[in-house]
Protein backbone atom coordinates (compact mmCIF):
# COMPACT_ATOMS: atom_id res chain seq x y z
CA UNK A 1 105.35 99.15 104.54
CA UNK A 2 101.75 97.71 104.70
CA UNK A 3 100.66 94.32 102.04
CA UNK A 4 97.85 93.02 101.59
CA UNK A 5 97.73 89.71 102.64
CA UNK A 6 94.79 87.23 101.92
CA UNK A 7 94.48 83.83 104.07
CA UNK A 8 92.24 81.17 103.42
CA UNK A 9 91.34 77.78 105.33
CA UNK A 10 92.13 74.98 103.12
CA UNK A 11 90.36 71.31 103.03
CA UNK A 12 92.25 69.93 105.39
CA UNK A 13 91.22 72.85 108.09
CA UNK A 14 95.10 74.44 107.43
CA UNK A 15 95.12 78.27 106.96
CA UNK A 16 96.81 79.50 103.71
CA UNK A 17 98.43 82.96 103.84
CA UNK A 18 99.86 84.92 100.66
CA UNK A 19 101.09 87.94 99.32
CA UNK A 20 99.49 88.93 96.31
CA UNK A 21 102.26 92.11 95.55
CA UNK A 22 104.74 89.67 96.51
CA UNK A 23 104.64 86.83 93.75
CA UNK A 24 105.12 83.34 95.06
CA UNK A 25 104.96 85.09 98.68
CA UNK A 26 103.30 82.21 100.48
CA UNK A 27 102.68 80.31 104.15
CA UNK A 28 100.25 78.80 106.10
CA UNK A 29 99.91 77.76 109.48
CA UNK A 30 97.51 75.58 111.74
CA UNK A 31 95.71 78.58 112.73
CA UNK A 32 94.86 82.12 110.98
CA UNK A 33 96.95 83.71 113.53
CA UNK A 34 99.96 81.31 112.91
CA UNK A 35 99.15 81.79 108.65
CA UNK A 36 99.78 85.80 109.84
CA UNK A 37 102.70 85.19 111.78
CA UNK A 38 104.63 83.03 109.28
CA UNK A 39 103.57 84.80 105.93
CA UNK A 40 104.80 88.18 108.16
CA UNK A 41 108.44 86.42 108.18
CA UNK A 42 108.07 85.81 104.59
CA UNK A 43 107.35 89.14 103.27
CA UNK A 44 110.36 90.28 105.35
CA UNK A 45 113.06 87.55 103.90
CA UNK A 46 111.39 88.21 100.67
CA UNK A 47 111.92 92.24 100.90
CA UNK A 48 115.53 91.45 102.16
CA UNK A 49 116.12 88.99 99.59
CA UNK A 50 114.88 91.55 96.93
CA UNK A 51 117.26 94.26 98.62
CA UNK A 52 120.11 91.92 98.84
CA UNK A 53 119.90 91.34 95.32
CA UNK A 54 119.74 95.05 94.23
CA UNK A 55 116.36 94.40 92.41
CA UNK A 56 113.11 96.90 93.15
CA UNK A 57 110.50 96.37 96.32
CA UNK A 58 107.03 96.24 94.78
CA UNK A 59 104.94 99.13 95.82
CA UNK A 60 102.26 97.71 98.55
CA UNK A 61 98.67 97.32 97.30
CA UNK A 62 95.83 99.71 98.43
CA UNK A 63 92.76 99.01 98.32
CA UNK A 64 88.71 100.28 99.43
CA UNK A 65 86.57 98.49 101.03
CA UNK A 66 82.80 99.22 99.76
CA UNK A 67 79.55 98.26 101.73
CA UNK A 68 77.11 97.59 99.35
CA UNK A 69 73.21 97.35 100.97
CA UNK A 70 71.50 94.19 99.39
């Protein structure tokens, strides 16, 4: 399965990472590629979690991306 995942650098220069199909689905690390790694783990203890507790895996978000010439 594929989620989107948006990560953001916070004040204090530490990189934010969460799951927006995945409420509450949230990590960070001290680098973007650290933010990936953890929120990564998260989605899948969050997906077991859901599994383990017979309740239904969101479907994964889609989305475009659209160049618009300004």
């Amino acid at each position: 399965m594929k989620f989107r995942v948006v990560i953001a650098q916070d004040e204090d220069g530490v990189f934010i990472a969460q799951c927006p199909a995945l409420p509450g689905c949230v990590s960070q690390g001290q680098t973007r590629k650290e933010a990936e790694a953890n929120v990564k783990e998260a989605i899948q203890c969050y997906i077991e979690s859901l599994r383990k507790h017979d309740e239904p895996i969101p479907p994964p978000i889609t989305e475009e991306i659209i160049d618009i010439a300004i």
